[in-house]
N, C-alpha and C. Protein backbone atom coordinates (compact mmCIF):
# COMPACT_ATOMS: atom_id res chain seq x y z
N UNK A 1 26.93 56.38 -49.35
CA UNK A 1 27.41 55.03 -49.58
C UNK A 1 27.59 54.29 -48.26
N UNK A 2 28.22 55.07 -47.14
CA UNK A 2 28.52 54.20 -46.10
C UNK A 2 26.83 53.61 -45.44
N UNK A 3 25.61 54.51 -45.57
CA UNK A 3 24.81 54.20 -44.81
C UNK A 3 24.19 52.74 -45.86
N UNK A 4 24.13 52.92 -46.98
CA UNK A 4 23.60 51.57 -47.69
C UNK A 4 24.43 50.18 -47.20
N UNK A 5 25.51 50.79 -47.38
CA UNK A 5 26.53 49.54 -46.57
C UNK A 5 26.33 49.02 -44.67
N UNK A 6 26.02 49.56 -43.93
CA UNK A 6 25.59 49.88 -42.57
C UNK A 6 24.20 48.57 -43.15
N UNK A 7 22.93 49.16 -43.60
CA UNK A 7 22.03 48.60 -43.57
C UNK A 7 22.39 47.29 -44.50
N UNK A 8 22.80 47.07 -45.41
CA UNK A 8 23.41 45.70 -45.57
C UNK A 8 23.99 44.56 -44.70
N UNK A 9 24.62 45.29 -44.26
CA UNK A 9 25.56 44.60 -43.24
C UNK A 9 24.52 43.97 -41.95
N UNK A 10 23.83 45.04 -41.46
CA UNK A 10 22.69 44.76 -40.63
C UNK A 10 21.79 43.55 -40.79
N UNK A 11 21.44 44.20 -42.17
CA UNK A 11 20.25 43.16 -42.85
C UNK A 11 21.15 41.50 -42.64
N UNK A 12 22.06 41.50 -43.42
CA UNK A 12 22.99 40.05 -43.11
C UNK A 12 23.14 39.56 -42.02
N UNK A 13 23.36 40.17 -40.87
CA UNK A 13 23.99 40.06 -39.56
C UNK A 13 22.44 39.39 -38.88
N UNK A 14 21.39 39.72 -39.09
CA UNK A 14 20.13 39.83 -38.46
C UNK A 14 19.79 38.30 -39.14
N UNK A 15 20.05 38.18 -40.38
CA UNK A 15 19.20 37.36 -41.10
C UNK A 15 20.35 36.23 -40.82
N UNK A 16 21.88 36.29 -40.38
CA UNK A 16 22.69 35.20 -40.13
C UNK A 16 21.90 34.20 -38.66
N UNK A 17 21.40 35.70 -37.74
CA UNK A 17 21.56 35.40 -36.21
C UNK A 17 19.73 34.70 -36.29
N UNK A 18 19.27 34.83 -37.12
CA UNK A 18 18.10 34.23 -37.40
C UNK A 18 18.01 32.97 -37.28
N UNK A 19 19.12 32.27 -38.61
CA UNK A 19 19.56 31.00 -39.15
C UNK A 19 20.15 30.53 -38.09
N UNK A 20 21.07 30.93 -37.27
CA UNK A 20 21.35 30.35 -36.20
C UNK A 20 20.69 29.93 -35.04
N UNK A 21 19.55 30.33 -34.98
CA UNK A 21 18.78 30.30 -33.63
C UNK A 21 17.67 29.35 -34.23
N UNK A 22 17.27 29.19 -35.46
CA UNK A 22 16.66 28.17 -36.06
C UNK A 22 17.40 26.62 -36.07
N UNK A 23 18.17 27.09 -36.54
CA UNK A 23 19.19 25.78 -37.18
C UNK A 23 19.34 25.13 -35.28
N UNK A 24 19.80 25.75 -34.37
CA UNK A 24 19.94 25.21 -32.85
C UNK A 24 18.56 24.33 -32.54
N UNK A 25 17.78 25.00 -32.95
CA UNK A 25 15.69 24.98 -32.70
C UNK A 25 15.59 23.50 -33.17
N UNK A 26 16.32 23.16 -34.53
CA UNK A 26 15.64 22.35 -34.65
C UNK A 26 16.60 20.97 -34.73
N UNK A 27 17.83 21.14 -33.73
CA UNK A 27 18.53 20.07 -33.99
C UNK A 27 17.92 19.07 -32.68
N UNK A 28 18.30 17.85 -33.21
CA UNK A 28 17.80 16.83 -32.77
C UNK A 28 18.06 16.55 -30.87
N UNK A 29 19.21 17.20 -30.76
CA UNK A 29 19.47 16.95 -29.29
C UNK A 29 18.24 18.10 -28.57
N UNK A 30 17.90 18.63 -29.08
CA UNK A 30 16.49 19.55 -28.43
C UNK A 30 15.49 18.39 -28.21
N UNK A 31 15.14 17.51 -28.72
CA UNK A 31 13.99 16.78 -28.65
C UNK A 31 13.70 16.14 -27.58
N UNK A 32 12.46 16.10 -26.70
CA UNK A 32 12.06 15.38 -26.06
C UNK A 32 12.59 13.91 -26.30
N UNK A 33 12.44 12.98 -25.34
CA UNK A 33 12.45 11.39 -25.87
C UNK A 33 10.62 10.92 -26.16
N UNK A 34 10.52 10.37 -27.36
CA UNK A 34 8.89 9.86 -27.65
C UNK A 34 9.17 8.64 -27.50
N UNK A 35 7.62 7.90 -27.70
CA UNK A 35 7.82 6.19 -27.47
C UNK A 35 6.83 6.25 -29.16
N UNK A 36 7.29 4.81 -29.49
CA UNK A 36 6.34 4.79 -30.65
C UNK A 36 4.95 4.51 -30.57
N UNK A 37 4.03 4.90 -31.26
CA UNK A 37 2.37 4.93 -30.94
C UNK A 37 1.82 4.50 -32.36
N UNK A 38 1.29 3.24 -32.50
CA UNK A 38 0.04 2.85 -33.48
C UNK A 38 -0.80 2.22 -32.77
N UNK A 39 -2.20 1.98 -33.69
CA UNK A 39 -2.78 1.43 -33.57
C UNK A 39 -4.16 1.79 -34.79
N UNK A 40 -5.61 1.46 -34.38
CA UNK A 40 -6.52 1.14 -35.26
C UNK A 40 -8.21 1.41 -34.29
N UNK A 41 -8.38 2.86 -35.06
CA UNK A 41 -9.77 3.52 -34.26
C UNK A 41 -11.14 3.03 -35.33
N UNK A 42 -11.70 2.75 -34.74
CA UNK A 42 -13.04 1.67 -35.03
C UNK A 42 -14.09 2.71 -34.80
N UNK A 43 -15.01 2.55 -35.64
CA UNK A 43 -16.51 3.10 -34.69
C UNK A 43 -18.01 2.60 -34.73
N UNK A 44 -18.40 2.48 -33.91
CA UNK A 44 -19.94 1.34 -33.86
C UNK A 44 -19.04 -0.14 -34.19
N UNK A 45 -18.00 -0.34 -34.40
CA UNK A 45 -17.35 -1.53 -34.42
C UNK A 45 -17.05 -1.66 -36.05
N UNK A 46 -16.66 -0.65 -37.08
CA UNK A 46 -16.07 -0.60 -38.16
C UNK A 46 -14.80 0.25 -37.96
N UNK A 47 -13.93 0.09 -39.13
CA UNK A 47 -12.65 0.56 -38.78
C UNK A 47 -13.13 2.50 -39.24
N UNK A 48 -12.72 2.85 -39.05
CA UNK A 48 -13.01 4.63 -38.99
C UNK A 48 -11.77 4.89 -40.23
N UNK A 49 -12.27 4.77 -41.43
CA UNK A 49 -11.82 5.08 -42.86
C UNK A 49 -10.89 6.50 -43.03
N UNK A 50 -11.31 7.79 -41.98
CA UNK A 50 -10.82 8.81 -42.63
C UNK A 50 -10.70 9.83 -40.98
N UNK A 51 -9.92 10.39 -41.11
CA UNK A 51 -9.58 11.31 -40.51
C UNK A 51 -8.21 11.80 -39.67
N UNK A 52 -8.07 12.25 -38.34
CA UNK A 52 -6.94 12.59 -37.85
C UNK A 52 -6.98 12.84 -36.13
N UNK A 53 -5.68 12.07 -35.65
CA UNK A 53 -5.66 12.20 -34.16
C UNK A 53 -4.95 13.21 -33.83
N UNK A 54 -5.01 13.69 -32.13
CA UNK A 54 -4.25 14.61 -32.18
C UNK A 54 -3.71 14.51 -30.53
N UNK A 55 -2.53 14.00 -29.84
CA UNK A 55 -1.74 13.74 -28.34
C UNK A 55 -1.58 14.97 -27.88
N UNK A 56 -2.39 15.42 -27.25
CA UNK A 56 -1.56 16.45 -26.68
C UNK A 56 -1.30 16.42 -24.91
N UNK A 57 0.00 16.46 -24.69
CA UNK A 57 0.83 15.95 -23.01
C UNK A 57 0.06 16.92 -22.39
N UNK A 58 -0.58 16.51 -21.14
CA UNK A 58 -1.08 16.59 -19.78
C UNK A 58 0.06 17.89 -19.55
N UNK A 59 1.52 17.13 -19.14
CA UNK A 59 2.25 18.17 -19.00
C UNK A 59 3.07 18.52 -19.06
N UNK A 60 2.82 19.31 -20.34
CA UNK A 60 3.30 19.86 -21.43
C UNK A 60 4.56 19.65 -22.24
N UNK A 61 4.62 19.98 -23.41
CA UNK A 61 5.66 19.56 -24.69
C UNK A 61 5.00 19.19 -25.71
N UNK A 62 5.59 19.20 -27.45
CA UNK A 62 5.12 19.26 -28.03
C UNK A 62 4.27 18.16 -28.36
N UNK A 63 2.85 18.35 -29.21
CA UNK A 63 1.90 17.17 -29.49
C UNK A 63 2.11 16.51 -30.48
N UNK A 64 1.70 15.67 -30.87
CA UNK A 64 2.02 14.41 -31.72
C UNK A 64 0.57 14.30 -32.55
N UNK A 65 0.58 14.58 -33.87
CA UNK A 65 -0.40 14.10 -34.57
C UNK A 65 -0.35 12.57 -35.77
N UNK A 66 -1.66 12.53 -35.96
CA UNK A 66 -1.60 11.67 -37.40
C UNK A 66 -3.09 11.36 -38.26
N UNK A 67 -2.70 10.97 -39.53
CA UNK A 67 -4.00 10.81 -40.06
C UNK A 67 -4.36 9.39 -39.76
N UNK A 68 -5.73 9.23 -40.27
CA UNK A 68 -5.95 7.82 -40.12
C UNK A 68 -6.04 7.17 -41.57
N UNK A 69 -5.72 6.04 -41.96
CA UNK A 69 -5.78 4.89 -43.36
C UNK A 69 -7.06 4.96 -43.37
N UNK A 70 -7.85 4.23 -44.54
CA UNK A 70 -8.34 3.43 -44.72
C UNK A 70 -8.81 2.24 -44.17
N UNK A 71 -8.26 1.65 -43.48
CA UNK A 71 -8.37 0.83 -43.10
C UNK A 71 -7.94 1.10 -40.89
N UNK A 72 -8.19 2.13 -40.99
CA UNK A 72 -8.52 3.06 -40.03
C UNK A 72 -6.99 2.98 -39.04
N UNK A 73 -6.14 2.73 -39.98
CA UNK A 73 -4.57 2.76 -38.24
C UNK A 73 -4.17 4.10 -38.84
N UNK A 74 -3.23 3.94 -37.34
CA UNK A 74 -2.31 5.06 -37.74
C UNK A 74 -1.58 4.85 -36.76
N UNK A 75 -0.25 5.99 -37.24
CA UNK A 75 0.91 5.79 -36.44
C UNK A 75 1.20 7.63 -36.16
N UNK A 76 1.12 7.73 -35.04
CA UNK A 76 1.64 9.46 -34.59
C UNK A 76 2.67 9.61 -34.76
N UNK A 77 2.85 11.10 -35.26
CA UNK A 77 4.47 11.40 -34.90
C UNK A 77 4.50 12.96 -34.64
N UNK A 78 5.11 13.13 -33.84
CA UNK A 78 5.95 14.66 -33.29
C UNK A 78 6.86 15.48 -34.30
N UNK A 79 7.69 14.91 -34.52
CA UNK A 79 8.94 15.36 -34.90
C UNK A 79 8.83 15.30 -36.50
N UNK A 80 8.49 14.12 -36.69
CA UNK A 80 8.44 13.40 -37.77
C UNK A 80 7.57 12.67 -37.93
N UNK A 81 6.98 11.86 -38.98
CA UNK A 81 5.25 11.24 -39.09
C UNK A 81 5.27 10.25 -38.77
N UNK A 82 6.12 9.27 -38.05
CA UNK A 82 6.61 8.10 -37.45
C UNK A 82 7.13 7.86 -35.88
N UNK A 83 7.48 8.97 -35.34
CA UNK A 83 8.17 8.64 -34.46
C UNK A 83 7.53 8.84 -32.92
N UNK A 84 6.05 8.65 -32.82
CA UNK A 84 5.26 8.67 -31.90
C UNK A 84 5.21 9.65 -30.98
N UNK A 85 4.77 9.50 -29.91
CA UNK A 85 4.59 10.83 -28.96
C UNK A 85 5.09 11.06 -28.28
N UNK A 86 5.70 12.29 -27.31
CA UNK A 86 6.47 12.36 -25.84
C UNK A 86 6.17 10.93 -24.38
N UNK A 87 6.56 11.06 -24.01
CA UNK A 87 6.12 10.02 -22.76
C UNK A 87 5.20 10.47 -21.75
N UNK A 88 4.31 10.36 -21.16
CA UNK A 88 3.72 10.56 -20.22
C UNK A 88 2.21 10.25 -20.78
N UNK A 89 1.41 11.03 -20.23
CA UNK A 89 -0.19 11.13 -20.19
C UNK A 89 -0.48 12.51 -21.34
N UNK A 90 -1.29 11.63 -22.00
CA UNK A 90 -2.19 12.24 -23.31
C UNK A 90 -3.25 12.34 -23.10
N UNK A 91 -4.14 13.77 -23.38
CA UNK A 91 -5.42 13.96 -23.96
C UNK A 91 -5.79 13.86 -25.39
N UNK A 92 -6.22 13.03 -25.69
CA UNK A 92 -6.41 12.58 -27.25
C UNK A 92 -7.67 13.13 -27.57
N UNK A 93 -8.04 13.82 -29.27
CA UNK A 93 -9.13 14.22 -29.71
C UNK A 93 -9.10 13.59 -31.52
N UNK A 94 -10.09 13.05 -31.88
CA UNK A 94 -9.94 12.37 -32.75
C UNK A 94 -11.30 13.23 -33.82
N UNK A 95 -10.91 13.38 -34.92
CA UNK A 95 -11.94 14.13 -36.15
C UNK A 95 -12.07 13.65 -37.00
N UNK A 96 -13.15 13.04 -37.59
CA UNK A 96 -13.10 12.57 -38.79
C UNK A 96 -14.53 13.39 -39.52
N UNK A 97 -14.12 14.10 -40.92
CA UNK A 97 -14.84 14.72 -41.98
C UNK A 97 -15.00 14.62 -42.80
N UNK A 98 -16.47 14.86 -43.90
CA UNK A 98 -16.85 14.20 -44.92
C UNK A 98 -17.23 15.57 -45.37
N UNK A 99 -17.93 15.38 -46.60
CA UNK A 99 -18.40 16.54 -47.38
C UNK A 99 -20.04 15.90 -47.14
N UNK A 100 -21.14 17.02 -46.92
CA UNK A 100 -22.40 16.86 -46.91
C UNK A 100 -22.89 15.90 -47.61
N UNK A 101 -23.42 14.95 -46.89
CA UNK A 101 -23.65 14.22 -48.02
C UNK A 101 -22.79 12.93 -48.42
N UNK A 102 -21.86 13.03 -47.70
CA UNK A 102 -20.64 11.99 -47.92
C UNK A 102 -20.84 10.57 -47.06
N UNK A 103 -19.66 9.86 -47.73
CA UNK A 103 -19.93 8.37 -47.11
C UNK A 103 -18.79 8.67 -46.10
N UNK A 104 -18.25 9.46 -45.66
CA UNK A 104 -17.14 9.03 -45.10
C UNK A 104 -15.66 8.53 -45.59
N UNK A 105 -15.54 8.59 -46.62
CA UNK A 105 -14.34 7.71 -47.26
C UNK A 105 -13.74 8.70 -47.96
N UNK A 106 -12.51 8.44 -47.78
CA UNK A 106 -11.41 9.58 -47.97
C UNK A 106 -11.42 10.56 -49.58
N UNK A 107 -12.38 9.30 -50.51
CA UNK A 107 -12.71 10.15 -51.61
C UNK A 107 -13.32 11.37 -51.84
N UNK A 108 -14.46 11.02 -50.81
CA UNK A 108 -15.32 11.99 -50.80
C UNK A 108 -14.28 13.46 -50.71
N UNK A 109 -15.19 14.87 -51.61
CA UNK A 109 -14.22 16.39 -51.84
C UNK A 109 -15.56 17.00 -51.36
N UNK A 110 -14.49 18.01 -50.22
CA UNK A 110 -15.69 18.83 -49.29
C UNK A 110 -15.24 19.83 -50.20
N UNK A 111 -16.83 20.16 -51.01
CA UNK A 111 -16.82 21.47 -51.89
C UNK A 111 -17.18 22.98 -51.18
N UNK A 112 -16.94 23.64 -52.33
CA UNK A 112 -17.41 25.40 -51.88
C UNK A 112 -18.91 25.14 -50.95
N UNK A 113 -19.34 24.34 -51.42
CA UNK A 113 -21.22 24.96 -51.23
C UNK A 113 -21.83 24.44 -49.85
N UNK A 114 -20.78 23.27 -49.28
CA UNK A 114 -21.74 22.96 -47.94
C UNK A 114 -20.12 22.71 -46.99
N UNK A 115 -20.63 22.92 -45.91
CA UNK A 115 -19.39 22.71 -44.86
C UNK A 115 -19.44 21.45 -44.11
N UNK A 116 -18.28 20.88 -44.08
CA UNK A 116 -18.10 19.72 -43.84
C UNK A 116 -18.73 18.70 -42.46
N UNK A 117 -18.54 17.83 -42.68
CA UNK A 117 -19.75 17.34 -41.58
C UNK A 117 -19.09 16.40 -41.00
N UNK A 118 -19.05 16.20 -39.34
CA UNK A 118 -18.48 15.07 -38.70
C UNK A 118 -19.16 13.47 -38.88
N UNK A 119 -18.22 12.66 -39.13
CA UNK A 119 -18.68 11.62 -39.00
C UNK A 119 -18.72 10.50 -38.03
N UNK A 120 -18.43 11.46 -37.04
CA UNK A 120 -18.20 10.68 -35.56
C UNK A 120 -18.65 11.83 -34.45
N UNK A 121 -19.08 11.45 -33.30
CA UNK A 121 -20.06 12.68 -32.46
C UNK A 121 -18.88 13.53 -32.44
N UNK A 122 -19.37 14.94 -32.16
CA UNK A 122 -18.42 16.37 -32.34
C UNK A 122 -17.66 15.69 -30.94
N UNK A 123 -18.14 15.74 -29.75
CA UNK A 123 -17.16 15.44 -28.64
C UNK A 123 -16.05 14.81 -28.82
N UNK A 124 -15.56 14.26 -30.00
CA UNK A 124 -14.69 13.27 -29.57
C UNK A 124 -13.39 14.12 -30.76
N UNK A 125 -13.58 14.90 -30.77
CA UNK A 125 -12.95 16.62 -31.32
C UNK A 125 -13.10 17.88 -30.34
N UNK A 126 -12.80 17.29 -29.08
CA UNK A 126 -12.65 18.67 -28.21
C UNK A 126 -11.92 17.69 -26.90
N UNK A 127 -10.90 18.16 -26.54
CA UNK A 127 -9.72 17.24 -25.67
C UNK A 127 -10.28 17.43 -24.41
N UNK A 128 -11.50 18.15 -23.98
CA UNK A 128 -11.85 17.53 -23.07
C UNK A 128 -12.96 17.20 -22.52
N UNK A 129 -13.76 17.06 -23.67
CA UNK A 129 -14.67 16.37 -23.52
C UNK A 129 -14.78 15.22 -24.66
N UNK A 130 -13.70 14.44 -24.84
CA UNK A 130 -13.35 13.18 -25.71
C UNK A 130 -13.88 12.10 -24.47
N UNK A 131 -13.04 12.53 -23.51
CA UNK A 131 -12.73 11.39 -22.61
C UNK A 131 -11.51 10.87 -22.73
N UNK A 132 -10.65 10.53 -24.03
CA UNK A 132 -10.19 9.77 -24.58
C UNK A 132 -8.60 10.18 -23.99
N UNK A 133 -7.45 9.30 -22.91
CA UNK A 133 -6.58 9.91 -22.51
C UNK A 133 -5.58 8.50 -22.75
N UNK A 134 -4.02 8.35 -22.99
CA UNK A 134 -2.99 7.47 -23.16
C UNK A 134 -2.12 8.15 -22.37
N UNK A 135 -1.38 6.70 -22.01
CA UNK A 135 0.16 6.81 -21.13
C UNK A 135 0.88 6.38 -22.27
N UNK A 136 1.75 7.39 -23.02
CA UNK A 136 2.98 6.89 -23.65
C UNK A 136 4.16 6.41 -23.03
N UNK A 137 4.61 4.94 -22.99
CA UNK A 137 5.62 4.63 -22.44
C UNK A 137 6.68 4.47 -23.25
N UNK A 138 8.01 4.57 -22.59
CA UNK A 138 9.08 3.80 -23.72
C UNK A 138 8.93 3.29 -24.50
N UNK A 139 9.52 3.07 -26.08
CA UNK A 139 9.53 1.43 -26.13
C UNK A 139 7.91 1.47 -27.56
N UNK A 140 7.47 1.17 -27.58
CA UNK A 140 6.41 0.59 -28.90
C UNK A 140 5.09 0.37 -28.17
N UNK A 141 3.89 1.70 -28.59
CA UNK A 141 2.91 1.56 -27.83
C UNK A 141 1.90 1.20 -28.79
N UNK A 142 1.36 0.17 -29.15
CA UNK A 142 0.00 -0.28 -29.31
C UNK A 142 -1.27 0.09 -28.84
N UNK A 143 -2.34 0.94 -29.84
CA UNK A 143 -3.37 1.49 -28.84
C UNK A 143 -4.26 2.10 -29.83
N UNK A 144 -5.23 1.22 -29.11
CA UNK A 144 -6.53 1.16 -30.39
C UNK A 144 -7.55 2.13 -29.65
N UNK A 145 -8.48 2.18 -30.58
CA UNK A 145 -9.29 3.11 -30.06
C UNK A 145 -10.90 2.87 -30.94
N UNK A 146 -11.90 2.75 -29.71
CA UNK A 146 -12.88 2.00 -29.97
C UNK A 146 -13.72 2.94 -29.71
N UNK A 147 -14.65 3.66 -30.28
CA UNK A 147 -15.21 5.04 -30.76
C UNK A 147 -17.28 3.98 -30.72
N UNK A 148 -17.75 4.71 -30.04
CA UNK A 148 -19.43 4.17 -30.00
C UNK A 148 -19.70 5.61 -30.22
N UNK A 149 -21.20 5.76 -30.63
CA UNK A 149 -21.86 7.41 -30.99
C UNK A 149 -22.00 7.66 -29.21
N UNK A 150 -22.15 6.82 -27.83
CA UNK A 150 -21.95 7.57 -26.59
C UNK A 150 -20.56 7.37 -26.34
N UNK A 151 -19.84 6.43 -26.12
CA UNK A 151 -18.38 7.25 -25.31
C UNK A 151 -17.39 6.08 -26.03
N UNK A 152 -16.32 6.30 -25.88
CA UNK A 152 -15.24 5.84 -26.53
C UNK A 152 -14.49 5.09 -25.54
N UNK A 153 -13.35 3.99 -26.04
CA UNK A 153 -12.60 3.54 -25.06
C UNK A 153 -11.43 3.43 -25.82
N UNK A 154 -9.73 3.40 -24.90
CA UNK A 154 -9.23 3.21 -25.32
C UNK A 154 -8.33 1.56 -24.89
N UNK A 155 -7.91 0.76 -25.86
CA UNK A 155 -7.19 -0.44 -25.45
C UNK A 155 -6.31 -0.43 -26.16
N UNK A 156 -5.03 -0.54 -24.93
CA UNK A 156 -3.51 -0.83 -25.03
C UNK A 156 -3.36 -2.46 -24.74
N UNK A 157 -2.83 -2.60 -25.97
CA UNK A 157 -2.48 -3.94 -26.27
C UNK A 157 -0.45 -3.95 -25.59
């Protein structure tokens, strides 16, 4: 009896000191400070219907993702799906995927039978060979992103 009790006690004690080291992890005074980040990625000069960005800091802390609308914006978030990225300098990689055969548009369902296909050159899905880099500053960052099949640019409004 005493040893079932021993490993109980253990088991609790382990699984308390768990919750605690989580619950610290993820309180808010841990967080970096972010600045807010939208804007609206285009390509050949249409808005880019479907896919997902991805910030990741020069140096280092956590990255900031987001999907893109329809109507091709989006807004990053870190923490939360709103609340933009850490501050400093970003390597940005941007993906957008269709099903074989697809228009591009978020309807389109990438099935069992063919694997999905970029709809924007593969480079601009590998952080370093995008090109594609942002300064998050304080404060509300505006920042579009203008995608050609050779190289991309980015403009901060």
């Amino acid at each position: 009896m005493k040893n079932w009790l021993s490993d109980r006690f253990t088991t609790w004690w382990l699984v308390a000191s768990v919750l605690v080291v989580l619950s610290v992890g993820c309180n808010s005074e841990n967080r970096v400070e972010t600045g807010t980040v939208s804007g609206v990625v285009t390509y050949n000069g249409d808005p880019l219907q479907i896919g997902s960005l991805l910030f990741v800091p020069v140096g280092g802390g956590p990255s900031a993702e987001a999907n893109i609308g329809t109507d091709g914006s989006f807004e990053m978030g870190t923490y939360d799906d709103d609340d933009g990225a850490v501050l400093g300098e970003h390597q940005v990689m941007i993906t957008a995927f269709t099903s074989p055969g697809g228009s591009g548009l978020p309807e389109d369902v990438i099935d069992g039978d063919g694997a999905p296909v970029s709809v924007i050159p593969d480079f601009y899905g590998d952080l370093e060979k995008s090109g594609l880099k942002v300064d998050v500053k304080s404060g509300d960052n505006k920042i579009d992103f203008v995608l050609t099949s050779k190289a991309g640019e980015v403009k901060v409004k």
